[in-house]
C-alpha atoms as a PDB file:
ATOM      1  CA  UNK A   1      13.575  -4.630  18.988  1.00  0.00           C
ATOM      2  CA  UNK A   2      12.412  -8.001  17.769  1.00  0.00           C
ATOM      3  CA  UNK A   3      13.610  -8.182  14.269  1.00  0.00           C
ATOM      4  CA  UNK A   4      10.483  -8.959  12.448  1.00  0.00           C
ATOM      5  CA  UNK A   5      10.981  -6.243   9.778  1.00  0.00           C
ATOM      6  CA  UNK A   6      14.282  -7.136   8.833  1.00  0.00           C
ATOM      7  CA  UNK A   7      12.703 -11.027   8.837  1.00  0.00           C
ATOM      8  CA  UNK A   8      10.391 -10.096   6.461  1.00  0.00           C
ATOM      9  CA  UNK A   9      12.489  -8.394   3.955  1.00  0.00           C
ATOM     10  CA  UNK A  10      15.251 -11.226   4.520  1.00  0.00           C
ATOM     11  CA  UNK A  11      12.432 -13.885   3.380  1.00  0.00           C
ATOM     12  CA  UNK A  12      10.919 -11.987   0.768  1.00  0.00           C
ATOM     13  CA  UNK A  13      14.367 -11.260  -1.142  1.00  0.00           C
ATOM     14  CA  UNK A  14      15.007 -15.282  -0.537  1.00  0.00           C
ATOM     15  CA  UNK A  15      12.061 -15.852  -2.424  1.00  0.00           C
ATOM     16  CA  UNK A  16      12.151 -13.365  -4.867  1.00  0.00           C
ATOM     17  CA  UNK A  17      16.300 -13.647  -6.324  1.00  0.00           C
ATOM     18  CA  UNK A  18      15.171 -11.316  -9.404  1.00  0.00           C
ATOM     19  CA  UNK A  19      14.230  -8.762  -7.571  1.00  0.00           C
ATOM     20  CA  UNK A  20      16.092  -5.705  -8.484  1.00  0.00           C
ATOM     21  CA  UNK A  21      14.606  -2.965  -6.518  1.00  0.00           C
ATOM     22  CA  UNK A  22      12.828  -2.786  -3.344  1.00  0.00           C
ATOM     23  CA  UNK A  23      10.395   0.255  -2.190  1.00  0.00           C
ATOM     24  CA  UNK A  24       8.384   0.600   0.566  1.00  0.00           C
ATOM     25  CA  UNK A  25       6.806   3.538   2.845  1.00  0.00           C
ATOM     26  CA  UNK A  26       6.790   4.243   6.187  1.00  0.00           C
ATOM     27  CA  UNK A  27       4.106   6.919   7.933  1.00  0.00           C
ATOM     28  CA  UNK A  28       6.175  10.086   8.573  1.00  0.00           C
ATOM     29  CA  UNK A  29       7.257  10.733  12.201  1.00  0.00           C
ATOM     30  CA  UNK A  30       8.344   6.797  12.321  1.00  0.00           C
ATOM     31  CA  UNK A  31      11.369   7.393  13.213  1.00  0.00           C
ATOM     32  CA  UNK A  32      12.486   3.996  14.160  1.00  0.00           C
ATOM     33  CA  UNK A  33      11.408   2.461  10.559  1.00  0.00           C
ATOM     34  CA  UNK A  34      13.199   5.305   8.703  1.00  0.00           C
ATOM     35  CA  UNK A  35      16.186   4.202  10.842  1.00  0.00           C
ATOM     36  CA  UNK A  36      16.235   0.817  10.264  1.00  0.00           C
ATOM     37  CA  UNK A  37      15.292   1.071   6.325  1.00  0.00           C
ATOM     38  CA  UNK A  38      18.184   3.765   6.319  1.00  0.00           C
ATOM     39  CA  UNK A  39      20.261   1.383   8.065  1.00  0.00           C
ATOM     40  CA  UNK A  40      19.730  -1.777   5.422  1.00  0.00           C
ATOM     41  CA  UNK A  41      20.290   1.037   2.476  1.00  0.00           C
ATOM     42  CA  UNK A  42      16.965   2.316   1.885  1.00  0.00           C
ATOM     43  CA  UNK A  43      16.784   6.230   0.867  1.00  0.00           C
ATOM     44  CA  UNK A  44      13.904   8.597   0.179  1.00  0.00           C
ATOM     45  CA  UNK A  45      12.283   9.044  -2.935  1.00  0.00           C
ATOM     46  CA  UNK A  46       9.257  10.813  -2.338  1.00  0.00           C
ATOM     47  CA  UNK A  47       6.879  12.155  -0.086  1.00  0.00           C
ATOM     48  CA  UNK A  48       3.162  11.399  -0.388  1.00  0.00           C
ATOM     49  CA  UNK A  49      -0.334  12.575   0.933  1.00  0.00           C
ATOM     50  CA  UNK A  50      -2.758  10.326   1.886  1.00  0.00           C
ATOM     51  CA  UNK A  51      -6.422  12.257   1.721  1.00  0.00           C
ATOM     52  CA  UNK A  52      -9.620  11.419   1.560  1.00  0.00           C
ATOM     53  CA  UNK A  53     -13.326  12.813   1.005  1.00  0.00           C
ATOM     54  CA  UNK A  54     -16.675  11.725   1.187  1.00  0.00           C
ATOM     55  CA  UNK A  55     -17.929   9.740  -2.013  1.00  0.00           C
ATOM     56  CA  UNK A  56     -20.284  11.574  -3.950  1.00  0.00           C
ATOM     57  CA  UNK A  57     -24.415  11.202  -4.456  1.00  0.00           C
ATOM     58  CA  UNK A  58     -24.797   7.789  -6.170  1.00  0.00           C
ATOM     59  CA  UNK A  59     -25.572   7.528  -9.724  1.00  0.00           C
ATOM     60  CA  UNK A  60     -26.056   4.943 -12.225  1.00  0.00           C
ATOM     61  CA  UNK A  61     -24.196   1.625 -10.818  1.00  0.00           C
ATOM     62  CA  UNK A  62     -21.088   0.626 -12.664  1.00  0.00           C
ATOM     63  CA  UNK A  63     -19.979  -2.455 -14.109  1.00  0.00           C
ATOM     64  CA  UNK A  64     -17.718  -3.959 -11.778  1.00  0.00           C
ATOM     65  CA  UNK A  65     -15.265  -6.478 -13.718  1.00  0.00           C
ATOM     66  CA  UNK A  66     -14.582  -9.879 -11.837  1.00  0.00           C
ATOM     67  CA  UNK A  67     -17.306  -8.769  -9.125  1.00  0.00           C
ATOM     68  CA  UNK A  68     -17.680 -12.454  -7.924  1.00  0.00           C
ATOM     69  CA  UNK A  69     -13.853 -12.806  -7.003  1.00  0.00           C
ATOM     70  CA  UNK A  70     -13.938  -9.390  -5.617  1.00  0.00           C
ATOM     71  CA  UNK A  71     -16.746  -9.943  -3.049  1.00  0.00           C
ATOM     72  CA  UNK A  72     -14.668 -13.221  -2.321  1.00  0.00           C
ATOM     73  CA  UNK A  73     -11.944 -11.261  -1.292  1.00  0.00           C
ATOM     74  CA  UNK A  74     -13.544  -8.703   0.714  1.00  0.00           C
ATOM     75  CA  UNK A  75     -15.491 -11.343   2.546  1.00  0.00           C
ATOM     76  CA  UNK A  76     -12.582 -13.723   3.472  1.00  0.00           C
ATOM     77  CA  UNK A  77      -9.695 -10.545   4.039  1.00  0.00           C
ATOM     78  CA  UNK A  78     -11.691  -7.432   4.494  1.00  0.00           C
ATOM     79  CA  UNK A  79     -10.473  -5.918   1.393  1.00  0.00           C
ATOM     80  CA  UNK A  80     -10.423  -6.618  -2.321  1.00  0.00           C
ATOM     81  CA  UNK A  81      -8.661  -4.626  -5.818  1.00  0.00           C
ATOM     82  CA  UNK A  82     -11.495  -4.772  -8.076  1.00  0.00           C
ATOM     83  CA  UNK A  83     -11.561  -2.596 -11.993  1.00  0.00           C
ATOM     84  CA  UNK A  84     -14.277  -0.567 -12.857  1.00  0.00           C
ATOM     85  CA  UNK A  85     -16.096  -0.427 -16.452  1.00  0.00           C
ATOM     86  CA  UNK A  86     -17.365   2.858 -17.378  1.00  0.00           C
ATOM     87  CA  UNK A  87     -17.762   4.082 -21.111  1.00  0.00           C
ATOM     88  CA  UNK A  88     -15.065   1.284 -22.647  1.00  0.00           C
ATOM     89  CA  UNK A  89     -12.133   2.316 -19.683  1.00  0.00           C
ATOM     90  CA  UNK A  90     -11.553   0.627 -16.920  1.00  0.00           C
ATOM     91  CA  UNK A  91     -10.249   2.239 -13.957  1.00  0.00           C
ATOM     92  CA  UNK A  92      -8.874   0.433 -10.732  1.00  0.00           C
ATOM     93  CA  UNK A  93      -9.900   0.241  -7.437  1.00  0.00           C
ATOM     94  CA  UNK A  94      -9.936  -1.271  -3.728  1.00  0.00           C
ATOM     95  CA  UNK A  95     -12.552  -1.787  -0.960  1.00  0.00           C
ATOM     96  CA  UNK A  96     -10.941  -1.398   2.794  1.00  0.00           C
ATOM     97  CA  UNK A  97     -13.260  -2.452   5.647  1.00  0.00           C
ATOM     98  CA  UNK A  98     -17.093  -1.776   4.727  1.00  0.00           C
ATOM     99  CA  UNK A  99     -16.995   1.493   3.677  1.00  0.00           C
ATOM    100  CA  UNK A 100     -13.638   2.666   2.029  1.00  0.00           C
ATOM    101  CA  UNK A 101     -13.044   2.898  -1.453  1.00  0.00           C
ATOM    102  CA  UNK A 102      -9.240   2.955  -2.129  1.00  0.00           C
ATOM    103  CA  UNK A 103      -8.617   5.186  -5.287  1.00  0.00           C
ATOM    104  CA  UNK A 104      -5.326   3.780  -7.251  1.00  0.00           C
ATOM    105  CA  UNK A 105      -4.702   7.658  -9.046  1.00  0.00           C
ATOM    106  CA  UNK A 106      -5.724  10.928  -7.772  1.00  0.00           C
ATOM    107  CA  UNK A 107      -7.528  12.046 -10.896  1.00  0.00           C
ATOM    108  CA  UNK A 108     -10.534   8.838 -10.056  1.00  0.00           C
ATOM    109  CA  UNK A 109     -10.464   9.953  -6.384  1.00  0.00           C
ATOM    110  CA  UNK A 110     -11.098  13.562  -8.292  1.00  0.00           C
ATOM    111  CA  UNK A 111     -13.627  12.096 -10.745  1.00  0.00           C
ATOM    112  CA  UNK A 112     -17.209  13.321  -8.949  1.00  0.00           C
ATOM    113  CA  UNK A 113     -19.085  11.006 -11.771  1.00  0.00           C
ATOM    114  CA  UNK A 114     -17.152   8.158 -11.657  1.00  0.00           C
ATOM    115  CA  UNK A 115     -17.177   7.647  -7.849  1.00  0.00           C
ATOM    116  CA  UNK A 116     -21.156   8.013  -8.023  1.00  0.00           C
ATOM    117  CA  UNK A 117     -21.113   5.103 -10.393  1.00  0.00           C
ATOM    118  CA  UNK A 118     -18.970   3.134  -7.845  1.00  0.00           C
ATOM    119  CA  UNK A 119     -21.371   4.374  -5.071  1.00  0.00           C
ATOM    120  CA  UNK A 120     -23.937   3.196  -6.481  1.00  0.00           C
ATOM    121  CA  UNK A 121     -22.590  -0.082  -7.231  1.00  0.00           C
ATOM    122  CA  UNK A 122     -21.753  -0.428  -3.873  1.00  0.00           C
ATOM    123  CA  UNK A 123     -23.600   1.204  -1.841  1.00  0.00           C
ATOM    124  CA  UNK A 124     -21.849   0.723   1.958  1.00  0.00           C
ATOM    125  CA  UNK A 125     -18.952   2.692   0.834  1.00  0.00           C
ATOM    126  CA  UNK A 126     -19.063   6.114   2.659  1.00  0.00           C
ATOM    127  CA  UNK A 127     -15.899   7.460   1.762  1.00  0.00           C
ATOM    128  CA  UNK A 128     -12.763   8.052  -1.145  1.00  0.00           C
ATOM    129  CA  UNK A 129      -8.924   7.453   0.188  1.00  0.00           C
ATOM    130  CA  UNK A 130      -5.855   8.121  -1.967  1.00  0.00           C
ATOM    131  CA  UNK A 131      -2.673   8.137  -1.732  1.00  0.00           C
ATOM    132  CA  UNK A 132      -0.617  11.054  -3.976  1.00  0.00           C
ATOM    133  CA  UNK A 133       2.677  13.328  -4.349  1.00  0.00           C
ATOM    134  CA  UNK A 134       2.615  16.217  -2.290  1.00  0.00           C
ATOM    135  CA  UNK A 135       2.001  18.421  -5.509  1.00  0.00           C
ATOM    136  CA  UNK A 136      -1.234  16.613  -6.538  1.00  0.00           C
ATOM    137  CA  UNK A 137      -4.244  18.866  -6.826  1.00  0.00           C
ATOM    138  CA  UNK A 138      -6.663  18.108  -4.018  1.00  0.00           C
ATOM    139  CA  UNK A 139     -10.890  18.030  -4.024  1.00  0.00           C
ATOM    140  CA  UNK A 140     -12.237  20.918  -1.954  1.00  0.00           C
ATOM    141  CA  UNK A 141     -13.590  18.238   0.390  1.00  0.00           C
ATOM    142  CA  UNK A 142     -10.333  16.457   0.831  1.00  0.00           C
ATOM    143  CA  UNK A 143      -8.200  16.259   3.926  1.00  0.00           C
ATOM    144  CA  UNK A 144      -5.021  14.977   4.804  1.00  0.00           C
ATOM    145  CA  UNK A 145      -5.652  12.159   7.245  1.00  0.00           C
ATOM    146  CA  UNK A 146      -1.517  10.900   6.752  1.00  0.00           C
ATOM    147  CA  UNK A 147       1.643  11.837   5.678  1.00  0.00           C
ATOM    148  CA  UNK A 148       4.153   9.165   4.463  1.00  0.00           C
ATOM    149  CA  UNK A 149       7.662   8.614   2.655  1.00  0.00           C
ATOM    150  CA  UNK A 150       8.426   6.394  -0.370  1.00  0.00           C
ATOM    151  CA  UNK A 151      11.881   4.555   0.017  1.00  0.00           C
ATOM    152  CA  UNK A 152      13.627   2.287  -2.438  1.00  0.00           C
ATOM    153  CA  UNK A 153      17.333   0.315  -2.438  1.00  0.00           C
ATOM    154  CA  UNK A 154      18.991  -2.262  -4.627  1.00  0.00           C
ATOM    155  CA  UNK A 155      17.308  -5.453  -3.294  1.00  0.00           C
ATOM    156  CA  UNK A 156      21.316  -6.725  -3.705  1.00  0.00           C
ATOM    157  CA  UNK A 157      22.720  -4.023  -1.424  1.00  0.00           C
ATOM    158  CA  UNK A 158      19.426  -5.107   1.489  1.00  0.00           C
ATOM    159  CA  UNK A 159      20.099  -8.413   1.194  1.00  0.00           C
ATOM    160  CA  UNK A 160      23.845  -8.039   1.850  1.00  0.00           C
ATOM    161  CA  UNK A 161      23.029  -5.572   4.649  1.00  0.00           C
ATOM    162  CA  UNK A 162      20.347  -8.101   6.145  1.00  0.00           C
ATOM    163  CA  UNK A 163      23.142 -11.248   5.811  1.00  0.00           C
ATOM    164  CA  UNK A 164      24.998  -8.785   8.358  1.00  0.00           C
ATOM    165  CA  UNK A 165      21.961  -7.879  10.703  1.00  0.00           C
ATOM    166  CA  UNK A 166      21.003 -11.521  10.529  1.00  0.00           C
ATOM    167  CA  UNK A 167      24.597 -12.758  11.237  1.00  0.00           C
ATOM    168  CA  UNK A 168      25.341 -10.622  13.996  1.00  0.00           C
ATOM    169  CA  UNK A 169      22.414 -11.922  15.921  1.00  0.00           C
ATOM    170  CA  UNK A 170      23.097 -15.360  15.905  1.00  0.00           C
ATOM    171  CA  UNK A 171      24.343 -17.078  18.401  1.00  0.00           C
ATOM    172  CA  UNK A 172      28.061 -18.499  17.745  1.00  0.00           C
ATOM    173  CA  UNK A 173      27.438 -22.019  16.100  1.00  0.00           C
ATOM    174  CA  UNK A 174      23.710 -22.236  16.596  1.00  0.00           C
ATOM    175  CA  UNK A 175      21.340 -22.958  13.488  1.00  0.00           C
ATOM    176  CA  UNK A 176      18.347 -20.908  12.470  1.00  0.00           C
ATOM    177  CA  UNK A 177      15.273 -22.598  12.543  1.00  0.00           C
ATOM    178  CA  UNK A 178      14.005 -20.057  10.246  1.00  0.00           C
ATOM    179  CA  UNK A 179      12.318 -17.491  13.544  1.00  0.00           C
ATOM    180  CA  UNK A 180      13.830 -16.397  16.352  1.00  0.00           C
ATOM    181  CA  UNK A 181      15.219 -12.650  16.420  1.00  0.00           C
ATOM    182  CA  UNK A 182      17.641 -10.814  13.747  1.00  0.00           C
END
């Protein structure tokens, strides 16, 4: 193993000191990230579904707040978060790739109106993805496409346990460069 995960969580507590909590999930059947995430003192917390379902008939198109910045985002990553205005609420969303709208709860990936008003708003999307608790009621036309666990630890505890990893991988008397291997 290279390291890079317990890199990244290294440089992300050094530059985030107030960080009190970490979580993170993993796909389930990863058995070598629940390991290592065990290992620096991460535990389970919860177990989600991730489903999705086509996006219904397009209706009326939505007002999509910040649209501009949003289409910037999607053109230079790919993806974008974008909020929804529908009948004074707003209601938060993603785009992933051309044609997936990423639901934030499961009761808009439920919502058969509001999607149409995304739809029609944006017309490439083909298709709804969410990610809930096990116990979340599911659309008829949802399916499970992924299973994953949520794991959290005391960002304290991971950074003492990555000071270990990292120290135990360095050379006697050689200086990090900040790369190379933990």
């Amino acid at each position: 193993r290279r390291g890079i995960a317990t890199t990244l969580i290294g440089g992300f507590l050094r530059n985030h000191p107030s960080a009190r909590t970490i979580e993170l999930d993993i796909f389930d059947g990863n058995a070598a990230a629940k390991q290592l995430y065990s290992n620096l003192g991460f535990a389970d917390q919860s177990a989600q579904v991730w489903l999705v379902r086509p996006l219904p008939v397009p209706s009326t198109a939505a007002l999509i707040d910040d649209g501009a910045a949003a289409t910037q985002s999607y053109e230079a990553y790919g993806f974008s978060e974008f909020s929804v205005v529908l009948e004074d609420a707003a209601f938060r969303f993603g785009r992933i790739g051309a044609s997936v709208l990423r639901c934030f709860t499961p009761d808009s990936f439920a919502n058969d109106a509001l999607l149409g008003h995304v739809r029609a708003s944006l017309p490439d999307l083909r298709e709804a993805l969410t990610i809930a608790s096990e116990a979340a009621a599911v659309p008829a036309d949802a399916r499970v496409v992924a299973r994953s666990v949520r794991m959290s630890a005391s960002a304290s505890r991971v950074a003492e346990r990555v000071k270990h990893v990292e120290a135990q991988a360095q050379p006697l008397g050689s200086q990090r460069d900040g790369g190379g291997a933990t």
